[in-house]
C-alpha atoms as a PDB file:
ATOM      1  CA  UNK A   1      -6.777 -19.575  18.954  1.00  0.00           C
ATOM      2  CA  UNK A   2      -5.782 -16.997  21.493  1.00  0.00           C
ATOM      3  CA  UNK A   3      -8.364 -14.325  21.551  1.00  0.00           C
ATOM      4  CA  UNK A   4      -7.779 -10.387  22.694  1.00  0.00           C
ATOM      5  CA  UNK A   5     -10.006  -9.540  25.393  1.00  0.00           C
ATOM      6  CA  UNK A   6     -10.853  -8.010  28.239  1.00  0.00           C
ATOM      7  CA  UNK A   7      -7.698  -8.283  30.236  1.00  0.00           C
ATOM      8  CA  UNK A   8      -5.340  -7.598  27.324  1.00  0.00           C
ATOM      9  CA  UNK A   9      -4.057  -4.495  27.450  1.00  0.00           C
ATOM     10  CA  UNK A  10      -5.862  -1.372  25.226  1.00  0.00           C
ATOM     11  CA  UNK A  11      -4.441   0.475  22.228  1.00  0.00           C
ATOM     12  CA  UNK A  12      -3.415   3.382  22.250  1.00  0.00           C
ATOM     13  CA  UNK A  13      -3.527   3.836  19.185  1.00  0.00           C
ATOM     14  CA  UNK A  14      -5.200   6.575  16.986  1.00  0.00           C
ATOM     15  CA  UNK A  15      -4.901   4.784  13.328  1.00  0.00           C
ATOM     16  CA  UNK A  16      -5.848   1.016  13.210  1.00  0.00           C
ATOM     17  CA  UNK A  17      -5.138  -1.488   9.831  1.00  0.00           C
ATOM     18  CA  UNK A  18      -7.011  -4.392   9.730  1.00  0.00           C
ATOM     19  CA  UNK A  19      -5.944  -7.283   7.780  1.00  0.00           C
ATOM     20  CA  UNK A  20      -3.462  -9.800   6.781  1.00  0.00           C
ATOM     21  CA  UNK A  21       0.229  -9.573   7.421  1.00  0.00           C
ATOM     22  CA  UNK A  22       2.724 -11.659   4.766  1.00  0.00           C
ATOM     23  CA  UNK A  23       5.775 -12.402   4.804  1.00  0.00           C
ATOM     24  CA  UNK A  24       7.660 -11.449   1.543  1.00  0.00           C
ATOM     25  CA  UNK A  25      10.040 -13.097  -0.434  1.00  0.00           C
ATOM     26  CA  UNK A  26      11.265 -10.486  -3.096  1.00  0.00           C
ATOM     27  CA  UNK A  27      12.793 -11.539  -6.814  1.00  0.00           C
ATOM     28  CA  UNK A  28      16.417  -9.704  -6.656  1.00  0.00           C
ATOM     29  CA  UNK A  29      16.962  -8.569 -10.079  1.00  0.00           C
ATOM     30  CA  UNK A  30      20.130  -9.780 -12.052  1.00  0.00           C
ATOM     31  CA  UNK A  31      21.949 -13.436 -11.620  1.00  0.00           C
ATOM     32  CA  UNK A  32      19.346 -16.355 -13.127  1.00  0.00           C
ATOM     33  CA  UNK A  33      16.498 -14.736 -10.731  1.00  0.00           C
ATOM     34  CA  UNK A  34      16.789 -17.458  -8.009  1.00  0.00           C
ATOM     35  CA  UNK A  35      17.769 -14.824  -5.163  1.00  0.00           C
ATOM     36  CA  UNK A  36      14.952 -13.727  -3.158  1.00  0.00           C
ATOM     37  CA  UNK A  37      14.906 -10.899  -0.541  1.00  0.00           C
ATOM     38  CA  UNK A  38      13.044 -12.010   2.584  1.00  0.00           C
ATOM     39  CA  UNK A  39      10.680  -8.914   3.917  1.00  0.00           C
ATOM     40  CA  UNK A  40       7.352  -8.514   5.120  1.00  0.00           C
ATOM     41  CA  UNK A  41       4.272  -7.332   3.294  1.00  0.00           C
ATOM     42  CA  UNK A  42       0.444  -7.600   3.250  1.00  0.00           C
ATOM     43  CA  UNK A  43      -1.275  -4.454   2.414  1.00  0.00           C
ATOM     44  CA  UNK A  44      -3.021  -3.280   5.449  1.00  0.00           C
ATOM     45  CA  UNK A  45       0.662  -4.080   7.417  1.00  0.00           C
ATOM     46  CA  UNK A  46       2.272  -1.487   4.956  1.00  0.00           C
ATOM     47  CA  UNK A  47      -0.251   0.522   5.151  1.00  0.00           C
ATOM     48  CA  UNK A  48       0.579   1.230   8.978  1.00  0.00           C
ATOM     49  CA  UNK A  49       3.627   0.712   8.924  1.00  0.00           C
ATOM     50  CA  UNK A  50       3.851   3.933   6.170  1.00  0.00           C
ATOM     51  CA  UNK A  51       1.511   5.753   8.431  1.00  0.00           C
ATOM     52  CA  UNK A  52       4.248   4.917  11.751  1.00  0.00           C
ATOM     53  CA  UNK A  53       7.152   6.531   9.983  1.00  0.00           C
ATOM     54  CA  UNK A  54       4.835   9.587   9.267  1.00  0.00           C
ATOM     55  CA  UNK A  55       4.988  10.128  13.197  1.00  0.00           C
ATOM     56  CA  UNK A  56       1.172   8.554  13.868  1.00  0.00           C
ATOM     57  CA  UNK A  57       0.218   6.332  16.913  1.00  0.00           C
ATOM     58  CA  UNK A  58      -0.276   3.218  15.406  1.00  0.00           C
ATOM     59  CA  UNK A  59      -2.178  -0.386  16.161  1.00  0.00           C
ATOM     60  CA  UNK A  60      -2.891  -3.298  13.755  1.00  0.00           C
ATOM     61  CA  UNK A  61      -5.835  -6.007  14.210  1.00  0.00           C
ATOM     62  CA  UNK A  62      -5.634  -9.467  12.666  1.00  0.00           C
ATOM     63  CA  UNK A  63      -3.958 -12.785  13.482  1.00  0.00           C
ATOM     64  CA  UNK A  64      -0.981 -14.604  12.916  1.00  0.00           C
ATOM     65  CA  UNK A  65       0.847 -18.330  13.332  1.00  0.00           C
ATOM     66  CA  UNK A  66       2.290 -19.633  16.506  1.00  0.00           C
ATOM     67  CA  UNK A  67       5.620 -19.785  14.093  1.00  0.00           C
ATOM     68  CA  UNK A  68       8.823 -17.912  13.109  1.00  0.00           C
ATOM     69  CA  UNK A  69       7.174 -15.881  10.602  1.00  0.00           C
ATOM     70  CA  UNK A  70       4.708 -14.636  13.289  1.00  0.00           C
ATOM     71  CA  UNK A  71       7.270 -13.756  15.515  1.00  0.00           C
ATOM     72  CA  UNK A  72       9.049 -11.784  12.891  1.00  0.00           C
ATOM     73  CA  UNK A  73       5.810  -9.816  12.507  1.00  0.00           C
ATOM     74  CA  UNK A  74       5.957  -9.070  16.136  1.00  0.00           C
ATOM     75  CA  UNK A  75       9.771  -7.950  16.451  1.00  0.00           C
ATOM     76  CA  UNK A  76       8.802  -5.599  13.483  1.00  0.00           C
ATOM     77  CA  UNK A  77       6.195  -3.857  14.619  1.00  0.00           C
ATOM     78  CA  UNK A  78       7.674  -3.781  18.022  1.00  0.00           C
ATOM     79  CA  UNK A  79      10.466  -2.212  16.172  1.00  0.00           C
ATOM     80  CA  UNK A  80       8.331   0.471  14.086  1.00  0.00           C
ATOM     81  CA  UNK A  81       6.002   1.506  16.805  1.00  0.00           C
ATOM     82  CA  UNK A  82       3.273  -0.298  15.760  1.00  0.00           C
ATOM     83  CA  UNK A  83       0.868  -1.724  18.814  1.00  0.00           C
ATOM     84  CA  UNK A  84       0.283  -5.672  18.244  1.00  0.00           C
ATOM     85  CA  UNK A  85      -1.477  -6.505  21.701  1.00  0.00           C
ATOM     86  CA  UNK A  86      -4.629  -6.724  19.335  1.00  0.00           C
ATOM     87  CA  UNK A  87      -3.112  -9.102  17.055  1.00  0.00           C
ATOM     88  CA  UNK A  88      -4.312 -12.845  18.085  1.00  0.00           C
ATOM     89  CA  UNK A  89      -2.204 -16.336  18.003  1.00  0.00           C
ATOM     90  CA  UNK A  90      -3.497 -18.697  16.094  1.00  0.00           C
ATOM     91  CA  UNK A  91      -1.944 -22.004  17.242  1.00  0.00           C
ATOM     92  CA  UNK A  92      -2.980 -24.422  14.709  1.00  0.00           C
ATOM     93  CA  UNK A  93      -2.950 -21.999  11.368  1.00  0.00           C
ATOM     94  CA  UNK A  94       0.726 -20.207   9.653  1.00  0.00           C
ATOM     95  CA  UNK A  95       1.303 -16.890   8.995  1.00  0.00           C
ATOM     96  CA  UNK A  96       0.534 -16.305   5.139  1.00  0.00           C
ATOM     97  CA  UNK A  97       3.945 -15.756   2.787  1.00  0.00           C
ATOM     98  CA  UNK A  98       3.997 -14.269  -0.705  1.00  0.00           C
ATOM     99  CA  UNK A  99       6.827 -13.959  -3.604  1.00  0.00           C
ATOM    100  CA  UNK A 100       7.732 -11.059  -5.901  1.00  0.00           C
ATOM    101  CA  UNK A 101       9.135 -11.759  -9.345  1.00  0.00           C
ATOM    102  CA  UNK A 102       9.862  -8.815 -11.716  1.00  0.00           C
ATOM    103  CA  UNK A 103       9.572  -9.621 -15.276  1.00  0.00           C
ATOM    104  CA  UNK A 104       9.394  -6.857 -18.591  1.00  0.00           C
ATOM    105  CA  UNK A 105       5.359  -6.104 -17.655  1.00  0.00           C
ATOM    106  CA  UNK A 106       5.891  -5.955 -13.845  1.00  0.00           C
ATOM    107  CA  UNK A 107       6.364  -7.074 -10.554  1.00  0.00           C
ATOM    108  CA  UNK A 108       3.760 -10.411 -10.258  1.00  0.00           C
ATOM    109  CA  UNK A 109       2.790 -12.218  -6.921  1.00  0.00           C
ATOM    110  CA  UNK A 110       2.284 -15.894  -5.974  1.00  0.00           C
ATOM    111  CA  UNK A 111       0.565 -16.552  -2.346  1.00  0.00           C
ATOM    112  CA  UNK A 112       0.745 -18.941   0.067  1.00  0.00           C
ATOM    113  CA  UNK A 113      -1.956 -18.118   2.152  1.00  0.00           C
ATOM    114  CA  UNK A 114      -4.563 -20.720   2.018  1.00  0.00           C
ATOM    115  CA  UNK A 115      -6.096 -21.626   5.214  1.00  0.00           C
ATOM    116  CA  UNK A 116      -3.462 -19.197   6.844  1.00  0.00           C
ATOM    117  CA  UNK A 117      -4.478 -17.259  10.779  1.00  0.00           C
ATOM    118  CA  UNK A 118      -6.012 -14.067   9.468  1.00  0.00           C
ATOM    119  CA  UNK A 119      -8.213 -16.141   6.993  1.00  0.00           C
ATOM    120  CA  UNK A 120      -9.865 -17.317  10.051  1.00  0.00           C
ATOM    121  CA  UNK A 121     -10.199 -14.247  11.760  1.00  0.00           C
ATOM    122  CA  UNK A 122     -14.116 -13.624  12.331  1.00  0.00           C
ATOM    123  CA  UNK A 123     -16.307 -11.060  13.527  1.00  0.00           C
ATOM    124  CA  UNK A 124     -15.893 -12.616  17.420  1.00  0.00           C
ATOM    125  CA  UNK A 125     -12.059 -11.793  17.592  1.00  0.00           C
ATOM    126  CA  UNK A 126     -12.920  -7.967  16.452  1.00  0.00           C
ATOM    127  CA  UNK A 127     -11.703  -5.802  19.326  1.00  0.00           C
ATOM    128  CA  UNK A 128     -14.266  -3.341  18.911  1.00  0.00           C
ATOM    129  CA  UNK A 129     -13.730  -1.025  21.763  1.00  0.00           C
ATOM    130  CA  UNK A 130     -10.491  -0.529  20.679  1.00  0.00           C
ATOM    131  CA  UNK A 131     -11.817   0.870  17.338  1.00  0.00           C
ATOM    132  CA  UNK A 132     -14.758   2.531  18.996  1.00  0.00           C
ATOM    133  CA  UNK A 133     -11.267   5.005  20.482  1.00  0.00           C
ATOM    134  CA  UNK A 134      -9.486   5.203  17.460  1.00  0.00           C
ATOM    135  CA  UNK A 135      -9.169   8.029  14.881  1.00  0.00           C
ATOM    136  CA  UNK A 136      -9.378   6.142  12.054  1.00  0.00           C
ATOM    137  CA  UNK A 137     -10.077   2.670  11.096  1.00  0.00           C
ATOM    138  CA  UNK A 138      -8.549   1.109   7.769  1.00  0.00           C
ATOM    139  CA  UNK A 139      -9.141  -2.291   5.469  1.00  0.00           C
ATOM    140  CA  UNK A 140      -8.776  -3.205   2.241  1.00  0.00           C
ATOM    141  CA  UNK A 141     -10.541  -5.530  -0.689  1.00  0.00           C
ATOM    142  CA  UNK A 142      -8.133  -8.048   0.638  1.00  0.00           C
ATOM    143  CA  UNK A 143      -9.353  -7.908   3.896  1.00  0.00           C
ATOM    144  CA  UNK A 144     -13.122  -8.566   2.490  1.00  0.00           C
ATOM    145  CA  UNK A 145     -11.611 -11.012   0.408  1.00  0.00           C
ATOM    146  CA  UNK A 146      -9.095 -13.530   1.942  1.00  0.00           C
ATOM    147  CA  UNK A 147     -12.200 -15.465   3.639  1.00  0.00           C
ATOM    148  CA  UNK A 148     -15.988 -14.834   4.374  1.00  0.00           C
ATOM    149  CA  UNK A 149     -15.573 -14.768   8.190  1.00  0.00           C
ATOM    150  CA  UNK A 150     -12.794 -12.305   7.248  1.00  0.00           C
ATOM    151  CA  UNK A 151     -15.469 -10.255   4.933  1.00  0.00           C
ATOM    152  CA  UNK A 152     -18.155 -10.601   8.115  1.00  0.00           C
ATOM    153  CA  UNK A 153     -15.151  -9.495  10.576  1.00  0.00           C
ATOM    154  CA  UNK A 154     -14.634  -6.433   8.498  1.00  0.00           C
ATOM    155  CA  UNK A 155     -18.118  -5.467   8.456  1.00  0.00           C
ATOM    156  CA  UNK A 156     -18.111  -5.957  12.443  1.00  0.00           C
ATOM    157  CA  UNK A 157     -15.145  -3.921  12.504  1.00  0.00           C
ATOM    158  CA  UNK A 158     -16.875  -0.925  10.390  1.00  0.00           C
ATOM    159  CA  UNK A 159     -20.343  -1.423  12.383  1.00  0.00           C
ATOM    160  CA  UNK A 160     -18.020  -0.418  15.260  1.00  0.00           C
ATOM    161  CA  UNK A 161     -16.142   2.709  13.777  1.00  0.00           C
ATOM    162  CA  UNK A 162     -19.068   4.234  12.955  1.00  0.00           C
ATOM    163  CA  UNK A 163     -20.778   3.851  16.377  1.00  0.00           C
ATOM    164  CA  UNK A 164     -17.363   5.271  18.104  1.00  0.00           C
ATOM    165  CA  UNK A 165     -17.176   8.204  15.376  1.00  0.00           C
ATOM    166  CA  UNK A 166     -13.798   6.627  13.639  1.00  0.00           C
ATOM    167  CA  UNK A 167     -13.141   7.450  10.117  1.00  0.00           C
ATOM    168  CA  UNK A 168     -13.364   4.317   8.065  1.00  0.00           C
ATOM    169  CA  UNK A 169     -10.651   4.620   5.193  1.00  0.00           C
ATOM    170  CA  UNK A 170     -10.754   1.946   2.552  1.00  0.00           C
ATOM    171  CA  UNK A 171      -8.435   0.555  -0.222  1.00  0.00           C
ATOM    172  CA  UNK A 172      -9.694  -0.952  -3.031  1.00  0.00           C
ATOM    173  CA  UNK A 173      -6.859  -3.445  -3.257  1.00  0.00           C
ATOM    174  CA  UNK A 174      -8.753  -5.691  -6.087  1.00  0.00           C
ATOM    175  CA  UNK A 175      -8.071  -9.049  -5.986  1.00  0.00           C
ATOM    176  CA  UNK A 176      -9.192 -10.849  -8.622  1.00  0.00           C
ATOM    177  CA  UNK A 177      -8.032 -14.687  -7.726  1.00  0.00           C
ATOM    178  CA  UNK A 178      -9.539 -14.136  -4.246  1.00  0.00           C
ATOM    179  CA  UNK A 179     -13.253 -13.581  -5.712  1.00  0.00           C
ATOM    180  CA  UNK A 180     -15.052 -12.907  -8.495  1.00  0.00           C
ATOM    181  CA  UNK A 181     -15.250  -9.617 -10.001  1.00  0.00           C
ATOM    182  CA  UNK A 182     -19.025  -9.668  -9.412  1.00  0.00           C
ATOM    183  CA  UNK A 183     -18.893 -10.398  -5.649  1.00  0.00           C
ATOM    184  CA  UNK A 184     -16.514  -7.507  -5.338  1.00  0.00           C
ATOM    185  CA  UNK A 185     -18.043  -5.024  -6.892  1.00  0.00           C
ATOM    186  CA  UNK A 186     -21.192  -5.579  -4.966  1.00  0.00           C
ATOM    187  CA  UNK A 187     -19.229  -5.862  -1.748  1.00  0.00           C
ATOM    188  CA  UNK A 188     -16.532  -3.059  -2.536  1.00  0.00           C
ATOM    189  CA  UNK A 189     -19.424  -0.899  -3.655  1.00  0.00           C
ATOM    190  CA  UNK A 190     -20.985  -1.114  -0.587  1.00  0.00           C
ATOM    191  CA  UNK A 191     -18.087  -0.357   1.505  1.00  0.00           C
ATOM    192  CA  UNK A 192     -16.964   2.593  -0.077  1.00  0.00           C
ATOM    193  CA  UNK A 193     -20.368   4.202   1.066  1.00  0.00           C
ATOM    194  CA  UNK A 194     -19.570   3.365   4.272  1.00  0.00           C
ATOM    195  CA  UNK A 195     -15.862   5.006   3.743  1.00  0.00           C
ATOM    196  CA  UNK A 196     -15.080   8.103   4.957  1.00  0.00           C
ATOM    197  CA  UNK A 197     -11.705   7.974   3.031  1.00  0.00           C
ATOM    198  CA  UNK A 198     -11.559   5.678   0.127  1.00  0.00           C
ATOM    199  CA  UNK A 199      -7.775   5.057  -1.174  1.00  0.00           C
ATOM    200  CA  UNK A 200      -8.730   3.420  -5.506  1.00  0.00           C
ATOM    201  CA  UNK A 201      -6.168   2.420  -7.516  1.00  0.00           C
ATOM    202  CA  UNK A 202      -7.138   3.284 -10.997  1.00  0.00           C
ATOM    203  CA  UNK A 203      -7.440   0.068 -12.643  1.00  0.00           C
ATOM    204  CA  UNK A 204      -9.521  -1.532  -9.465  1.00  0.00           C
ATOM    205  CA  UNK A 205     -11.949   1.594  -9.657  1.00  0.00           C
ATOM    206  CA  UNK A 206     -11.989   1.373 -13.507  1.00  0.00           C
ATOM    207  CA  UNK A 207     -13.189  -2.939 -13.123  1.00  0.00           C
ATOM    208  CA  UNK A 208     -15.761  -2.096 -10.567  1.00  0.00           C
ATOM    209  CA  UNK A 209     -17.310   0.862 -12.130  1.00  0.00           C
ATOM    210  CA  UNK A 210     -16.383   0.035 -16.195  1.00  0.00           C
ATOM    211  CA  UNK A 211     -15.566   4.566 -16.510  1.00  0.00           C
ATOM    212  CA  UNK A 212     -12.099   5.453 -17.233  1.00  0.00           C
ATOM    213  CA  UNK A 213     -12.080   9.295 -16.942  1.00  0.00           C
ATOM    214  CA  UNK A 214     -10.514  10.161 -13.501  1.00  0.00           C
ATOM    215  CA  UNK A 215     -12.550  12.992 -12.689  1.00  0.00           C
ATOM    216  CA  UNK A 216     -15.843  10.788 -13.497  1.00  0.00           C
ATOM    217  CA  UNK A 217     -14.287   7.545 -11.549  1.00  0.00           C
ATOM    218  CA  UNK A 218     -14.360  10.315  -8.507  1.00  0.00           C
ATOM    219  CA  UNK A 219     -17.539  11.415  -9.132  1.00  0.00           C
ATOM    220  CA  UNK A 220     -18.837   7.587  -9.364  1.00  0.00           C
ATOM    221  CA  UNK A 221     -17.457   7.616  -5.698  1.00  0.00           C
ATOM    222  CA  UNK A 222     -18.337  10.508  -4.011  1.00  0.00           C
ATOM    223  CA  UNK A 223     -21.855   9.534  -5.495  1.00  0.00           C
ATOM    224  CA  UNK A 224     -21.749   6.251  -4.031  1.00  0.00           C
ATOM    225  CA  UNK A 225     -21.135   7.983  -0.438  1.00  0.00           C
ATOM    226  CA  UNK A 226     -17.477   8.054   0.161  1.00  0.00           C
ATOM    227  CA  UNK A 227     -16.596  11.541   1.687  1.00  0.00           C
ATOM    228  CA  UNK A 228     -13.059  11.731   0.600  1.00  0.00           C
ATOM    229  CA  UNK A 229     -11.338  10.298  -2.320  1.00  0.00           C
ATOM    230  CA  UNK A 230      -7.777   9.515  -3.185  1.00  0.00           C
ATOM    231  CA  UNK A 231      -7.486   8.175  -7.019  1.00  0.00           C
ATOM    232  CA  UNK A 232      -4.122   6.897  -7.154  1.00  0.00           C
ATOM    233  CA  UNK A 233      -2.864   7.283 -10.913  1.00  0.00           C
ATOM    234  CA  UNK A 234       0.791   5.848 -10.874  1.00  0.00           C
ATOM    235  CA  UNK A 235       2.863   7.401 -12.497  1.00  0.00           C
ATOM    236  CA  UNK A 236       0.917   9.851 -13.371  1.00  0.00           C
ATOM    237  CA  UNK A 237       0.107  11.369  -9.804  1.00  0.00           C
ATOM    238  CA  UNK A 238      -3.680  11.319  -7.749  1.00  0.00           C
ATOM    239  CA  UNK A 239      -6.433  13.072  -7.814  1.00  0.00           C
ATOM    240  CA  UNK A 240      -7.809  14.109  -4.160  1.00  0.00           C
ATOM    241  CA  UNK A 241     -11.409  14.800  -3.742  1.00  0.00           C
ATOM    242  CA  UNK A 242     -14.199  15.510  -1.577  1.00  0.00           C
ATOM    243  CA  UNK A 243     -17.438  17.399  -2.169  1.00  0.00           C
ATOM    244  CA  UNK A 244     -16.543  20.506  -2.308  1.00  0.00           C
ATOM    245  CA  UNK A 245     -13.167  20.801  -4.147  1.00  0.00           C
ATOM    246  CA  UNK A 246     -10.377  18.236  -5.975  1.00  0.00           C
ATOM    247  CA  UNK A 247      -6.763  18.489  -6.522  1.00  0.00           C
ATOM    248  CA  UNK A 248      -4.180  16.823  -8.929  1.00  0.00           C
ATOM    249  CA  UNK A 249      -1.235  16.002  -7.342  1.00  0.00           C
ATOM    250  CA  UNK A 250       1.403  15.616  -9.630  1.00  0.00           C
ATOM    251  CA  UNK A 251       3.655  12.678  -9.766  1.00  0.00           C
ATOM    252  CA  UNK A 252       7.330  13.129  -8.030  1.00  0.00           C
ATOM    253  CA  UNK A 253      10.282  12.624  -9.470  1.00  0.00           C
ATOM    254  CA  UNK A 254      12.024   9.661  -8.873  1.00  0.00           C
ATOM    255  CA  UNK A 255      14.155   6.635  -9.691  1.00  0.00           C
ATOM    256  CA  UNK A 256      12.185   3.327  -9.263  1.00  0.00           C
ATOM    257  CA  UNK A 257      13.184  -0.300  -9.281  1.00  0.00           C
ATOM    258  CA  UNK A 258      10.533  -2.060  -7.230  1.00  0.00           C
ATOM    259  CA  UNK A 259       7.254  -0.419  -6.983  1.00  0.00           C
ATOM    260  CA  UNK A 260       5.726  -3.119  -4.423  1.00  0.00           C
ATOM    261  CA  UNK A 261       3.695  -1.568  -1.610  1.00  0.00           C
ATOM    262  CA  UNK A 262       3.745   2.130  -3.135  1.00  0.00           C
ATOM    263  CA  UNK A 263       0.256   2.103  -3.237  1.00  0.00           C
ATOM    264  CA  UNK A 264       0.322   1.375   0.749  1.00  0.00           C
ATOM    265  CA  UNK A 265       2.483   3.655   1.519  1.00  0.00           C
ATOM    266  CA  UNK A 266       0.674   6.795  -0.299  1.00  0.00           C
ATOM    267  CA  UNK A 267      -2.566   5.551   1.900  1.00  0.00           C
ATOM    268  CA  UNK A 268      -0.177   5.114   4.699  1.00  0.00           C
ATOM    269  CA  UNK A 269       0.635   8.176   4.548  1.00  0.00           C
ATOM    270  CA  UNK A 270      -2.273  10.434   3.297  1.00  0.00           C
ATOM    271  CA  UNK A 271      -4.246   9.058   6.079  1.00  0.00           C
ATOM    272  CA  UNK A 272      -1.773   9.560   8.838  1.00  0.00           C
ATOM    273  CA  UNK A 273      -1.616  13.619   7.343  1.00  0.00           C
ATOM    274  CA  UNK A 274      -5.438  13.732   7.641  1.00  0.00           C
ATOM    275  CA  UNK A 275      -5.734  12.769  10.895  1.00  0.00           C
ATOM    276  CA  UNK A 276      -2.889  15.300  11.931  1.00  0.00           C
ATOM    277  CA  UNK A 277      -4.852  17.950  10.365  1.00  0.00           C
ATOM    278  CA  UNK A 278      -3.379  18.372   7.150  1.00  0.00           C
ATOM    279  CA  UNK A 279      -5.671  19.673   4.283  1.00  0.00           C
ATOM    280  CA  UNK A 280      -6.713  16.755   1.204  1.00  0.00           C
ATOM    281  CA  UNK A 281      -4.758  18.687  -0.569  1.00  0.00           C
ATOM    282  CA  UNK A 282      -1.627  19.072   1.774  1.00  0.00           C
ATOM    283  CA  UNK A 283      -2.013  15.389   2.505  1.00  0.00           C
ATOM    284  CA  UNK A 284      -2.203  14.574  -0.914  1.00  0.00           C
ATOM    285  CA  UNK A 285       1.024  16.159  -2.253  1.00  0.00           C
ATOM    286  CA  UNK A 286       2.453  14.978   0.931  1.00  0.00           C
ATOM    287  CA  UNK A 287       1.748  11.170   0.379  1.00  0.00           C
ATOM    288  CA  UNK A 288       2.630  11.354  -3.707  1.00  0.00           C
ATOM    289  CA  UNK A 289       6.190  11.773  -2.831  1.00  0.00           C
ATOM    290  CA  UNK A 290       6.319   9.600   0.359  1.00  0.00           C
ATOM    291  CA  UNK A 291       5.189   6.653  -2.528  1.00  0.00           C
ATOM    292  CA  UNK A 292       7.555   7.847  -4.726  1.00  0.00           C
ATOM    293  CA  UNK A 293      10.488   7.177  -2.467  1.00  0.00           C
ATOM    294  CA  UNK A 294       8.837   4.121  -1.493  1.00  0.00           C
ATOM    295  CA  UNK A 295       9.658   2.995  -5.129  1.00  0.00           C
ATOM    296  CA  UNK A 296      13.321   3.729  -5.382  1.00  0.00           C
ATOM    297  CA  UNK A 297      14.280   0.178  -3.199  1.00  0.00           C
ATOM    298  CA  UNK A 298      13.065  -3.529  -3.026  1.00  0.00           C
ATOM    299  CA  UNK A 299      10.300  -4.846  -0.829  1.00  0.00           C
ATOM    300  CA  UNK A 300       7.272  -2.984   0.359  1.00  0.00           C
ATOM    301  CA  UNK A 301       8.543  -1.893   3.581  1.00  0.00           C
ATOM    302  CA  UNK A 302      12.421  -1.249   4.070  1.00  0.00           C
ATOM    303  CA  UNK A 303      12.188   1.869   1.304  1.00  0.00           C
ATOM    304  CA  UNK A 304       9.068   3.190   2.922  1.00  0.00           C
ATOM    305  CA  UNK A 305      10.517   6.471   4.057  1.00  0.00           C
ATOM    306  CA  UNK A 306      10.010   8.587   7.175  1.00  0.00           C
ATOM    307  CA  UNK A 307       8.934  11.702   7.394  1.00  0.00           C
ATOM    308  CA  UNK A 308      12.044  13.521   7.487  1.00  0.00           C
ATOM    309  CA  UNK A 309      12.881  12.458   4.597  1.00  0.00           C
ATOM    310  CA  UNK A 310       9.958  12.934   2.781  1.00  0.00           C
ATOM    311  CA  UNK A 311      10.012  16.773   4.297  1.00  0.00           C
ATOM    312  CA  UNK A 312      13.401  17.418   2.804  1.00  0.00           C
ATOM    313  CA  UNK A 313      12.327  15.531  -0.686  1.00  0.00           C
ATOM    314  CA  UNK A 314       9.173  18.302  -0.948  1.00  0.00           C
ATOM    315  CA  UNK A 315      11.911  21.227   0.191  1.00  0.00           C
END
């Protein structure tokens, strides 16, 4: 493995995603559902790649293969604005894939990530100065998830935030064939009170904590020590909190076909807001319809839109 240090060159950036990047292979609706869409995916990727088209300075820390699919990665974020100088090689390990099919309950995923380069990742390949300058640090449950010397890298990588001052913003992302649902509640549950933002999807929030209200699942979090929280609700919106006030943002209208990666892109994007300045509240409604239009093509990141257009959806 190639590891970052000392004389590779600094980020610049002021958001950071820490993770795995995928490579996606996305059912095409129609025909006898053998036509796949090759894109890229991986929920900390979309994540900054969401928060790049928003106009933020952007970095992302993991590892890839010494293959095709890694160098696909590279040409992408090269090509989005996304720093990868903190991204490692891994010369002996691939770059994880996943595939989309789309049947009458859904869009379901099948991985191919065993033993893949960010698995490996560990808390020595953590580029912690780098973190120590950024704004804002973010991970997921799959982060914590894909391996334990992921899970300890993760925790190295937060232990380093919070030294520099960087807000730690967190998406549940739960996993459920990665780990058991007891491991990550007692794992997620402690990183959301490390979280400065925390980014729940409703059913994820509703498995850990076993409530169902949204305005008590907010509460549970808040309690637990997050300092801002974004419920995502689907279709039916978000609710935005922090101590002292919350906000329902109400859902945009749209037509979806594929809502892969919408969930990244509202974090994406309410994260890149809040570290412009933008209110949890302005940065809420903001992000709701930058996910809607996220929805309305295939693959988590070609329909992720950019800010222009998501200023002349909101008028």
């Amino acid at each position: 493995m190639t590891k970052a240090d000392a004389a590779a060159p600094a980020s610049a950036a002021e958001i950071l995603a820490m993770g795995e990047a995928m490579i996606e292979f996305n059912q095409v609706k129609g025909g006898d559902g053998r036509d796949y869409l090759q894109g890229f995916g991986g929920d900390t990727s979309n994540f900054i790649i969401a928060a790049a088209r928003q106009g933020a300075r952007t970095g992302y820390v993991s590892a890839l293969g010494a293959d095709a699919n890694g160098q696909m990665f590279r040409r992408l974020w090269e090509a989005e604005g996304v720093d990868h100088s903190l991204v490692i090689e891994n010369r002996t390990a691939p770059t994880g894939m996943y595939f989309v099919t789309h049947g009458p309950d859904g869009h379901a995923f099948s991985f191919a990530r065993a033993g893949s380069a960010a698995s490996l990742y560990g808390p020595a390949d953590v580029p912690a100065d780098a973190i120590r300058a950024a704004k804002a640090l973010h991970l997921s449950g799959i982060s914590l998830a894909i391996s334990n010397s992921a899970c300890d890298a993760a925790y190295a990588a937060i232990h380093a935030a919070r030294e520099g001052g960087t807000l730690v913003s967190f998406d549940t992302n739960l996993r459920l064939k990665l780990w058991s649902k007891d491991r990550a509640r007692a794992i997620m549950t402690d990183i959301i009170g490390l979280s400065d933002i925390l980014l729940p999807s409703y059913d994820d929030i509703v498995a850990i904590t076993e409530l169902t209200d949204p305005d008590a699942l907010v509460d549970w979090c808040l309690a637990k020590g997050a300092k801002v929280v974004a419920l995502k609700l689907g279709s039916e919106g978000a609710l935005v909190a922090d101590a002292k006030a919350r906000h329902r943002i109400p859902p945009h209208p749209c037509r979806p076909v594929d809502a892969t990666g919408a969930g990244d892109c509202f974090g994406g994007s309410f994260v890149a807001r809040l570290v412009a300045g933008d209110s949890i509240a302005a940065a809420g409604c903001y992000a709701g319809v930058a996910a809607a239009l996220s929805t309305e093509g295939y693959g988590a990141v070609a329909p992720i839109p950019r800010a222009e257009a998501v200023r002349q959806a909101m008028g």
